[in-house]
N, C-alpha and C. Protein backbone atom coordinates (compact mmCIF):
# COMPACT_ATOMS: atom_id res chain seq x y z
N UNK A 1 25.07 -33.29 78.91
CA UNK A 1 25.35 -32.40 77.83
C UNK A 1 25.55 -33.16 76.53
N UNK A 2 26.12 -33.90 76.66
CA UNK A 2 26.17 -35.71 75.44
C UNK A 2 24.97 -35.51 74.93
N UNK A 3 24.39 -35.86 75.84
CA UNK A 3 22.75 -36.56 75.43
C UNK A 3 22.07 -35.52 74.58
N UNK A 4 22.32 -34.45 75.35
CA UNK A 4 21.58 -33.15 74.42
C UNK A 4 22.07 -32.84 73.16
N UNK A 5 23.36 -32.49 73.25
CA UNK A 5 23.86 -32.13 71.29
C UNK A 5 23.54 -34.05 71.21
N UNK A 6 23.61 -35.20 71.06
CA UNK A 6 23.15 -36.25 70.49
C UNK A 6 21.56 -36.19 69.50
N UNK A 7 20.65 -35.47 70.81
CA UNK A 7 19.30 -35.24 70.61
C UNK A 7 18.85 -34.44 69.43
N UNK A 8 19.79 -32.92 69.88
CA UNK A 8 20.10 -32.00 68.64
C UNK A 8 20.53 -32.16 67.58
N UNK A 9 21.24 -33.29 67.07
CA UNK A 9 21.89 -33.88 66.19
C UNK A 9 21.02 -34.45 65.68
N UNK A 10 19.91 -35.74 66.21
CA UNK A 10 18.78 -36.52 65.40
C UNK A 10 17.93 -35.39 65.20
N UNK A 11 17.68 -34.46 65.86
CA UNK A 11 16.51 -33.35 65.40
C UNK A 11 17.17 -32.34 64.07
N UNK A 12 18.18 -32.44 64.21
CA UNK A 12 18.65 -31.83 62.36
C UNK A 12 19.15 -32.48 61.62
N UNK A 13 19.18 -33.73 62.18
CA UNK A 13 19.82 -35.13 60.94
C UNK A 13 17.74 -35.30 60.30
N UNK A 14 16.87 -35.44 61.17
CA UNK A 14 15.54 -35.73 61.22
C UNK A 14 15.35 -34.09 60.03
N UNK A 15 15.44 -33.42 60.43
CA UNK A 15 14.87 -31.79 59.87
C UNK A 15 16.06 -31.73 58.30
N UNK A 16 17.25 -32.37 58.48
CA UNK A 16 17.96 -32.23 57.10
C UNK A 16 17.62 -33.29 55.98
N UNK A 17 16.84 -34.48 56.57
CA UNK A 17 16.38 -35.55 55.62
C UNK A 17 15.17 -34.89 55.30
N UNK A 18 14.26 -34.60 55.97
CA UNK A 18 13.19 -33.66 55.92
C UNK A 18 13.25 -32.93 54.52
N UNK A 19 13.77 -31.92 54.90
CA UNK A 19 14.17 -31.08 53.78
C UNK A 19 14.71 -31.61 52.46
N UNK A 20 15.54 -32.30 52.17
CA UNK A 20 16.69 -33.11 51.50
C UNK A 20 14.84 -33.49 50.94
N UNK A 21 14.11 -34.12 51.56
CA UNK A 21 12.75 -35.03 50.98
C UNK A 21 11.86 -34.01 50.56
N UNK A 22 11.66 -33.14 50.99
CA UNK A 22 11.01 -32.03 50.08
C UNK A 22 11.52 -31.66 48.87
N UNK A 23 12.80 -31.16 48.86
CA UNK A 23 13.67 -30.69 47.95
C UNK A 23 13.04 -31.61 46.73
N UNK A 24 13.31 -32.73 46.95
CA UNK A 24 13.37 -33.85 45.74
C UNK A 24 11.98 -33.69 45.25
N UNK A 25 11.04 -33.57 46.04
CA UNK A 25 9.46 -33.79 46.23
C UNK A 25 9.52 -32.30 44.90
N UNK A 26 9.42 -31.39 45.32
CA UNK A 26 9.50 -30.00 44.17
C UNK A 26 10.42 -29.78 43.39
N UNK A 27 11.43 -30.52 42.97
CA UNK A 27 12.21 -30.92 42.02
C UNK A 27 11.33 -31.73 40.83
N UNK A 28 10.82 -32.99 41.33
CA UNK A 28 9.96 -33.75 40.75
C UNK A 28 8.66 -33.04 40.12
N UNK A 29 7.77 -32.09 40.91
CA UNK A 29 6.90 -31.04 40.87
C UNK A 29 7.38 -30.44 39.42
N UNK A 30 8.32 -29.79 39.40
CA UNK A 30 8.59 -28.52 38.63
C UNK A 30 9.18 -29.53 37.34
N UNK A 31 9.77 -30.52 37.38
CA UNK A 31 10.53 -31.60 35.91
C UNK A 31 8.32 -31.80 35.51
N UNK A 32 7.75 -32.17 36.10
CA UNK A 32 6.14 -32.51 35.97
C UNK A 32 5.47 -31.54 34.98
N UNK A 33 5.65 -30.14 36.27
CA UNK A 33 4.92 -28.98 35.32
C UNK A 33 5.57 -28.20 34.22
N UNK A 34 6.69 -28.65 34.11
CA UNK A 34 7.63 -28.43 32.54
C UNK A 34 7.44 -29.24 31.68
N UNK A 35 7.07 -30.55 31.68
CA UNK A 35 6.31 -31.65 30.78
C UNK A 35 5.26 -31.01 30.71
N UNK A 36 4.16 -31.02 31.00
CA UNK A 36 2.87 -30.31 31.18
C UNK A 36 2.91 -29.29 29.78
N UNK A 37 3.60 -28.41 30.38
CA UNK A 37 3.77 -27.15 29.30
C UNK A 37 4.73 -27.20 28.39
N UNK A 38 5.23 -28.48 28.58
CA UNK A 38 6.17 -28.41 26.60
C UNK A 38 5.19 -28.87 26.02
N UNK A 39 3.93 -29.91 26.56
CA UNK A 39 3.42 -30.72 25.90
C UNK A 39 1.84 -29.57 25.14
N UNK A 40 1.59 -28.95 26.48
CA UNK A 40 0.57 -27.78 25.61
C UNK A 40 1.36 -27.36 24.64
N UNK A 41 2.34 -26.61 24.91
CA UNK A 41 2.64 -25.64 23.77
C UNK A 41 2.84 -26.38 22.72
N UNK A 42 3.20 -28.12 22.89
CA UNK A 42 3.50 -28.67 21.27
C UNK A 42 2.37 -28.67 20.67
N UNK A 43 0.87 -29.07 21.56
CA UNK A 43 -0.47 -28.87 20.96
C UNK A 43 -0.78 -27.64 20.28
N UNK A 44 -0.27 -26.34 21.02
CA UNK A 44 -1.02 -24.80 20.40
C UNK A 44 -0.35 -24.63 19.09
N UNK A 45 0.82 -24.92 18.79
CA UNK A 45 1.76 -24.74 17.70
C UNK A 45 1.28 -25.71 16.97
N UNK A 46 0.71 -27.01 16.86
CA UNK A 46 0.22 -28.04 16.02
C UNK A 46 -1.01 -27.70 15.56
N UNK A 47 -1.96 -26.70 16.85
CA UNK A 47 -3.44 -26.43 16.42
C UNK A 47 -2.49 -25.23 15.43
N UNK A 48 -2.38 -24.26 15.58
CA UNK A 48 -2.12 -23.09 14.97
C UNK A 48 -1.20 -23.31 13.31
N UNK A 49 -0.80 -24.37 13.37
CA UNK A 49 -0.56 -24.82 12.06
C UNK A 49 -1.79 -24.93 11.08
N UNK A 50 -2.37 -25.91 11.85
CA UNK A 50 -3.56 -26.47 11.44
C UNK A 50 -4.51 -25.80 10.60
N UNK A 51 -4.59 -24.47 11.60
CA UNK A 51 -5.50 -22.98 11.41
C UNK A 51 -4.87 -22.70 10.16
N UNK A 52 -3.82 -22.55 10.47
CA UNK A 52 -3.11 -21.69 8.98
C UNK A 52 -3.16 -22.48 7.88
N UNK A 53 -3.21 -23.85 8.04
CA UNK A 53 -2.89 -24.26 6.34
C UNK A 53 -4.65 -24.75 6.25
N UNK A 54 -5.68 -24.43 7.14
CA UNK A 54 -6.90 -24.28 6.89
C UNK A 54 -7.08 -23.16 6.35
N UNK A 55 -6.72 -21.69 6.51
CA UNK A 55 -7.05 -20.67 6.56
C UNK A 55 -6.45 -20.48 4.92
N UNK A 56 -5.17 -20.95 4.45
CA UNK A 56 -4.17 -20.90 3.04
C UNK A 56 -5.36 -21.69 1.88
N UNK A 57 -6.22 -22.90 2.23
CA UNK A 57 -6.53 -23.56 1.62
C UNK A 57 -8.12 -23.26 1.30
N UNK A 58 -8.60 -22.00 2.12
CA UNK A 58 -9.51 -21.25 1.98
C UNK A 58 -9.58 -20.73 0.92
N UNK A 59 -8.93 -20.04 1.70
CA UNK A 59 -8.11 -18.74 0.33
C UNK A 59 -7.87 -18.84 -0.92
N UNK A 60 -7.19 -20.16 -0.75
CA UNK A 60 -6.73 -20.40 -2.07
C UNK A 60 -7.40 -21.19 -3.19
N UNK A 61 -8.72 -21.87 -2.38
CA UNK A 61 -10.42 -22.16 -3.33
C UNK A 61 -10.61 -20.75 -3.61
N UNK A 62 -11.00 -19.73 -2.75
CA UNK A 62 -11.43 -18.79 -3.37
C UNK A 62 -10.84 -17.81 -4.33
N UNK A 63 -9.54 -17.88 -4.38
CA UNK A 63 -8.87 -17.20 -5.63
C UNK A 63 -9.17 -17.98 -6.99
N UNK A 64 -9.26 -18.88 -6.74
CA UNK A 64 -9.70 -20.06 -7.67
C UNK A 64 -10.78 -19.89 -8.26
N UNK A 65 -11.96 -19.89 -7.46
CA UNK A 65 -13.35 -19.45 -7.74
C UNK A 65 -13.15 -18.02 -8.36
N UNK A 66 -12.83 -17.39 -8.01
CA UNK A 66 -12.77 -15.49 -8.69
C UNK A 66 -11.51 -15.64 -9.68
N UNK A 67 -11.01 -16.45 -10.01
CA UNK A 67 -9.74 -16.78 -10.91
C UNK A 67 -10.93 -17.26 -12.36
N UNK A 68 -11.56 -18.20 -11.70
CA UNK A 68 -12.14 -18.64 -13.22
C UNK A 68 -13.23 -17.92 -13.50
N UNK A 69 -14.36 -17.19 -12.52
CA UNK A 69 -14.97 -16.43 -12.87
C UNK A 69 -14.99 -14.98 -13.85
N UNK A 70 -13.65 -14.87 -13.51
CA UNK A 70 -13.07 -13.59 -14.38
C UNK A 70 -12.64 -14.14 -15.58
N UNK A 71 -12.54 -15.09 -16.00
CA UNK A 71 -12.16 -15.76 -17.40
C UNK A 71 -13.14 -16.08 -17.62
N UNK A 72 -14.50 -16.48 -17.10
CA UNK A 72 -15.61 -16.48 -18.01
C UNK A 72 -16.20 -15.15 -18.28
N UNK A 73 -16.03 -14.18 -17.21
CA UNK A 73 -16.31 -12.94 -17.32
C UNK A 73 -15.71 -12.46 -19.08
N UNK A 74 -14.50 -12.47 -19.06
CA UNK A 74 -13.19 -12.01 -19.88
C UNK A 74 -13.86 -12.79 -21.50
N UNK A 75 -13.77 -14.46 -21.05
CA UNK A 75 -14.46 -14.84 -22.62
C UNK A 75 -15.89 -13.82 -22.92
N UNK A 76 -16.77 -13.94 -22.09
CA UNK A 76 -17.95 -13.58 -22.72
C UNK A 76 -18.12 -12.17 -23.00
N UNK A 77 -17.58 -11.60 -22.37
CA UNK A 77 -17.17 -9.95 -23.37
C UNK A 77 -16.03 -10.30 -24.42
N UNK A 78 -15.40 -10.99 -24.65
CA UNK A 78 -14.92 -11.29 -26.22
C UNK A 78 -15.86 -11.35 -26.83
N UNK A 79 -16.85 -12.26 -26.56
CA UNK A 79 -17.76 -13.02 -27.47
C UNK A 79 -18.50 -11.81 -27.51
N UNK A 80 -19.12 -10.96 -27.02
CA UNK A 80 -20.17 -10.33 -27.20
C UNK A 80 -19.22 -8.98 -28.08
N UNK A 81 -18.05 -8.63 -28.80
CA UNK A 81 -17.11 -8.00 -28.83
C UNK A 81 -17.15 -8.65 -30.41
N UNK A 82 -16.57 -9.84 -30.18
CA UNK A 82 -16.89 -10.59 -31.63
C UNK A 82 -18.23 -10.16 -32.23
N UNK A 83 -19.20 -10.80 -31.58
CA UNK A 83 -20.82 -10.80 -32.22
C UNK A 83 -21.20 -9.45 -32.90
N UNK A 84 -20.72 -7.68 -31.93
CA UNK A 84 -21.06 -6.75 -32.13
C UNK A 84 -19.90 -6.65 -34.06
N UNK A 85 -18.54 -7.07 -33.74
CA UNK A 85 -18.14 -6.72 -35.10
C UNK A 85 -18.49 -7.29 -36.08
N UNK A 86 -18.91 -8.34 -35.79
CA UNK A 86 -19.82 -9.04 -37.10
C UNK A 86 -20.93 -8.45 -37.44
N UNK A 87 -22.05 -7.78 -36.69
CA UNK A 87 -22.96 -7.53 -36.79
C UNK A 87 -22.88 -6.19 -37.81
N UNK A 88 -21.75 -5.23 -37.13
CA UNK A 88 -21.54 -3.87 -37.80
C UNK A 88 -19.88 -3.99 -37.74
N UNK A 89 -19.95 -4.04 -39.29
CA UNK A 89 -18.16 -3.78 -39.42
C UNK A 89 -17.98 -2.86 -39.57
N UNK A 90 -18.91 -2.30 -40.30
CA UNK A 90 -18.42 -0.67 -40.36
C UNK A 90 -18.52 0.18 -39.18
N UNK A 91 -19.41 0.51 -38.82
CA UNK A 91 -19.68 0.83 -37.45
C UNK A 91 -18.12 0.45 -36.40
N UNK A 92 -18.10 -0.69 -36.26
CA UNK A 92 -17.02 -0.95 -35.98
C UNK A 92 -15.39 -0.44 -36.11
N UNK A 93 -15.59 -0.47 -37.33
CA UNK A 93 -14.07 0.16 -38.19
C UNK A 93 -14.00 1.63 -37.80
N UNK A 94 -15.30 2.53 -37.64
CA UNK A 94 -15.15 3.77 -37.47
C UNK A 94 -14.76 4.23 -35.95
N UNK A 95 -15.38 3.46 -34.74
CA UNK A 95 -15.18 3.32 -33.82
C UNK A 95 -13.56 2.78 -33.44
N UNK A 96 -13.11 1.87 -34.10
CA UNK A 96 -11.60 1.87 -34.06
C UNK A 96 -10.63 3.08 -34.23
N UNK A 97 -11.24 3.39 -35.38
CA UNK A 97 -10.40 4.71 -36.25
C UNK A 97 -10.27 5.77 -35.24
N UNK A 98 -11.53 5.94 -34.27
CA UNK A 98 -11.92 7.29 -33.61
C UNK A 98 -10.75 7.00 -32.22
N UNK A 99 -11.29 5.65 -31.68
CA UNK A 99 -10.46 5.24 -30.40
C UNK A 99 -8.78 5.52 -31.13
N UNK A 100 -8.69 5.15 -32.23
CA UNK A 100 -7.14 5.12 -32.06
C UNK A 100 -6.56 6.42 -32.36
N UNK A 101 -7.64 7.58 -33.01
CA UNK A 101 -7.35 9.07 -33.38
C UNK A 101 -7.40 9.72 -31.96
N UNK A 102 -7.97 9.13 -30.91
CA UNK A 102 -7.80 9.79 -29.52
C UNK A 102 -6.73 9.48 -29.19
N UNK A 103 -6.21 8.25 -29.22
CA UNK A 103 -5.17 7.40 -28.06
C UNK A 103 -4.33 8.35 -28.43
N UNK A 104 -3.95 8.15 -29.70
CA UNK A 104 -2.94 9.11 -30.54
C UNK A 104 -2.63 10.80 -29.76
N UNK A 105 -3.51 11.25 -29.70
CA UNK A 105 -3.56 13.08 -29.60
C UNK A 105 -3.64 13.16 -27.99
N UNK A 106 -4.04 11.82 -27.25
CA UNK A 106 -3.77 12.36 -26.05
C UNK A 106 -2.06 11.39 -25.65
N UNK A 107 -1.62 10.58 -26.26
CA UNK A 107 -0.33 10.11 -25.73
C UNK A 107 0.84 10.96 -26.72
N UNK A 108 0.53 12.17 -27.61
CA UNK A 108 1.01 12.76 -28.05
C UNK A 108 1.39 14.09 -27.38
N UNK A 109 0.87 14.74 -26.70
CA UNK A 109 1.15 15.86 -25.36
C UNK A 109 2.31 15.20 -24.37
């Protein structure tokens, strides 16, 4: 009867190291695949920066581009604004008179 709980004893001293060695084994596993995935996600958050201050610096040529286009737009109807009152001042003067006899009678209601 010795011999047997002795036997029983190395077969769960044998089955508790066992285990005890797994344990550690998927401990190690799971510390692994948590490195793994801090380390993607530091990549997706570094790409996705990336995107965005690509995507800001887009943008922000093209406001640029339609920023100065509208100021050449803006000068050259001056200029052509200038050219017409030189050409006809009078013409001009009457066309003032009329625009500002409207502005008048309709911000007057």
């Amino acid at each position: 009867m010795a011999r047997d709980t002795k036997i029983v004893n190395d077969i769960q001293d044998d089955s508790t190291a066992e285990l005890q060695a797994q344990i550690a084994q998927l401990k190690e596993d799971i510390a692994s695949i948590a490195a793994t995935l801090t380390e993607m996600g530091s990549r997706k958050i570094n790409q996705a920066r990336q995107d965005a201050s690509d995507a800001y610096q887009d943008i922000y040529e093209q406001g640029e581009d339609a920023l100065s286009s509208l100021k050449d737009s803006a000068c050259s109807l001056e200029q052509q604004v200038t050219d017409y009152v030189q050409e006809r001042p009078v013409t001009s003067i009457a066309l003032a008179a009329a625009f500002g006899y409207l502005f008048a009678a309709l911000t007057r209601r």
